[in-house]
Protein backbone atom coordinates (compact mmCIF):
# COMPACT_ATOMS: atom_id res chain seq x y z
CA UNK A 1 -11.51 -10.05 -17.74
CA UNK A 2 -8.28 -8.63 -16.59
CA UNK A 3 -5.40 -10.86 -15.24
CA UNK A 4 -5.22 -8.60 -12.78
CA UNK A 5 -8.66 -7.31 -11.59
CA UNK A 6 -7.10 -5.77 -8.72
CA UNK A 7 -3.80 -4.32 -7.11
CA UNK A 8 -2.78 -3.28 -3.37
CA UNK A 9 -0.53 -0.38 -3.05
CA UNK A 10 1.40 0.61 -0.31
CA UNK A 11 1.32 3.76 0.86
CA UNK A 12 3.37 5.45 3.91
CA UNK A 13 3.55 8.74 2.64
CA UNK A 14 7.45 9.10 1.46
CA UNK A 15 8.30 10.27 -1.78
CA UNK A 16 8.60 6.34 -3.07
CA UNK A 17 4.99 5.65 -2.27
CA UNK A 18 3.89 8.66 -3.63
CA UNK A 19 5.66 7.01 -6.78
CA UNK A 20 4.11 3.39 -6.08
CA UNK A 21 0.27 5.53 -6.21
CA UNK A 22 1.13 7.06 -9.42
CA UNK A 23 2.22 4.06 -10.73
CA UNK A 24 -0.40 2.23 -9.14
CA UNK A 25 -3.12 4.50 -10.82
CA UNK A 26 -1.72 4.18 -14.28
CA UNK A 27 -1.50 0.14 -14.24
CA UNK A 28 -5.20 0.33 -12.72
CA UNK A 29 -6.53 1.86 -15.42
CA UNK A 30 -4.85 0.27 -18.37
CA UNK A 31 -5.37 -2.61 -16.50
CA UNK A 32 -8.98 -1.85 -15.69
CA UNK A 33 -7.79 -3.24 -11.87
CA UNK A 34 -9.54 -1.63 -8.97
CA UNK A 35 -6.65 0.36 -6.85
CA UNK A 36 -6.33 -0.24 -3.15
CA UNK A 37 -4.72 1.63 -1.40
CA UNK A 38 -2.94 0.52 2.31
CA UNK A 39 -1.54 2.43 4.89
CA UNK A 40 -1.10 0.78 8.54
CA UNK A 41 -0.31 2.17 11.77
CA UNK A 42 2.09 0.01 13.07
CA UNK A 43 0.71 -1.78 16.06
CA UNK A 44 4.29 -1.49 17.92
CA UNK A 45 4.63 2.12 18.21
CA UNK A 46 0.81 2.73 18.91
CA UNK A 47 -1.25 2.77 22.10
CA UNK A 48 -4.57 0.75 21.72
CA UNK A 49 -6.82 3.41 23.59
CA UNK A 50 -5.63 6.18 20.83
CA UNK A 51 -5.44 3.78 18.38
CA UNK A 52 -8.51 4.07 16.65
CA UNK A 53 -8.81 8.34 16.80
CA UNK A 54 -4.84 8.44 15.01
CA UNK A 55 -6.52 5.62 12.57
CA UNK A 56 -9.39 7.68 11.57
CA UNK A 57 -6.85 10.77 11.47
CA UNK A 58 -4.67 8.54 9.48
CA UNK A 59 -7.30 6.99 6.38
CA UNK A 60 -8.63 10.60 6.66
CA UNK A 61 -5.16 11.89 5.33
CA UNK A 62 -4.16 9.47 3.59
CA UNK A 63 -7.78 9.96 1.53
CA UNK A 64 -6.78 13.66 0.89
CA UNK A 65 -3.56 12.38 -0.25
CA UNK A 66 -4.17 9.68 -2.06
CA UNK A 67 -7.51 8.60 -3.05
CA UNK A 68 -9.18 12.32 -3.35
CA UNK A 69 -5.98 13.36 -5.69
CA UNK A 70 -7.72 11.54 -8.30
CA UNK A 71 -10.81 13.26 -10.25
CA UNK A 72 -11.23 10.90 -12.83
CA UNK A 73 -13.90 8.32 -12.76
CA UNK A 74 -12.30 5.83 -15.19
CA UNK A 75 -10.07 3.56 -12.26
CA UNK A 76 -11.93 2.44 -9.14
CA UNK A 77 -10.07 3.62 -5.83
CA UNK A 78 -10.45 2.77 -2.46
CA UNK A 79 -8.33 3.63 0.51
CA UNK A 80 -8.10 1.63 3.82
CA UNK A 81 -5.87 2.49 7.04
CA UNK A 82 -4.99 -0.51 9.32
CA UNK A 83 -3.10 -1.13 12.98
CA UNK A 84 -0.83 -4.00 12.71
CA UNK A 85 2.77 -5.06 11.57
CA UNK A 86 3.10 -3.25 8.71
CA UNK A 87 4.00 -5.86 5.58
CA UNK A 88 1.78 -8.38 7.50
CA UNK A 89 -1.33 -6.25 7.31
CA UNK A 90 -0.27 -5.09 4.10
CA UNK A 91 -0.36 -9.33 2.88
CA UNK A 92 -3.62 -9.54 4.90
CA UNK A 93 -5.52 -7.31 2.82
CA UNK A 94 -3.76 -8.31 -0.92
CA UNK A 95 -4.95 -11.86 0.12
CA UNK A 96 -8.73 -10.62 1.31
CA UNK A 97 -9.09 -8.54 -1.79
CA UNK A 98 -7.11 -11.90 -4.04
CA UNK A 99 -5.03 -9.27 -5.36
CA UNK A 100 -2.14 -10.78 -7.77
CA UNK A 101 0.21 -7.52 -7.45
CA UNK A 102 1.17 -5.30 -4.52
CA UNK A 103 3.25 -2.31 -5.29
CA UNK A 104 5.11 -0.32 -2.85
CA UNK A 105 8.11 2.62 -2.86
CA UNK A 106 11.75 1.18 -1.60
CA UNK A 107 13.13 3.05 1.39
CA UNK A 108 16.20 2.03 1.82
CA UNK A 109 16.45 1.74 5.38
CA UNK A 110 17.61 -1.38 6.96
CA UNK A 111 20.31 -4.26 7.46
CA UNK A 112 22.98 -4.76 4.24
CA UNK A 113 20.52 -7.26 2.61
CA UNK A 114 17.80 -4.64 2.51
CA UNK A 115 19.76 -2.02 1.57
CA UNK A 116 18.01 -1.29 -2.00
CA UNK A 117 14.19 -2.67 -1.02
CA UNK A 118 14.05 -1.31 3.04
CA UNK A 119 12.23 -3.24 5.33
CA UNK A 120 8.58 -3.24 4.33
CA UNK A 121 9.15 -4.24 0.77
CA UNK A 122 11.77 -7.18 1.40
CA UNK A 123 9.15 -8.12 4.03
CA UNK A 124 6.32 -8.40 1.06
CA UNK A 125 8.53 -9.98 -1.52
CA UNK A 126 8.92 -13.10 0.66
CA UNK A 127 5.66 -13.11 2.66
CA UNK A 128 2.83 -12.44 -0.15
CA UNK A 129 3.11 -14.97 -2.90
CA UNK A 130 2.08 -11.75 -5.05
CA UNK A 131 4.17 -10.00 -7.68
CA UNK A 132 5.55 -7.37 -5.68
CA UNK A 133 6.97 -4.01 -7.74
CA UNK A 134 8.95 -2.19 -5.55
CA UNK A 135 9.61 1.62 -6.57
CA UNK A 136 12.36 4.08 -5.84
């Protein structure tokens, strides 16, 4: 049995997440860890009656982008798109699935004290109680 049997990764298509999935999909499989991958549309800048048509829209793209990249059989993917705060619905779902690690891409966006993790990511380091890896 794997000490980790299962990672979140965070995905919000920039070049860093596409990073965090690559990475993501190496440690799954030499890990033998099931790969999950989260996007969320961020309950602030959406409007609940069109919420749920640009979240289909959105797990539909980020399937072709993510999840449907991958042909090989040998690491277990699955994708899920959620409305919410972002790093909140990001440590929702690692704590559902009992996932030990959550990787996600740095931004760099943000206040002086986020400078090198951006918002999301500084958010997840203090909020999950995982092992966050953060990726430039």
């Amino acid at each position: 049995m794997s000490l980790i049997p299962r990672l979140v990764v965070a995905y919000d298509f920039s070049d860093p997440a596409r990073r965090a999935f690559e990475l993501a999909v190496f440690m799954g499989r030499q890990l033998d860890a099931a790969v999950h991958v989260v996007t969320v549309l961020d309950s602030k800048e959406s409007d609940a009656e069109v919420a749920s048509k640009e979240l289909e829209d959105l797990r539909q793209l980020l399937e072709m982008r993510t999840c449907g990249t991958v042909t090989a059989d040998d690491v277990k993917l699955e994708c899920h798109a959620l409305v919410g705060e972002p790093a909140d619905a990001i440590v929702d779902m690692a704590r559902e699935l009992d996932a030990p690690l959550i990787i996600c891409g740095t931004t760099g966006k943000g206040a002086v004290a986020r400078t090198l993790l951006g918002s999301v990511s500084h958010e997840l380091v203090h909020k999950s109680g995982a092992i966050v890896m953060s990726v430039p």
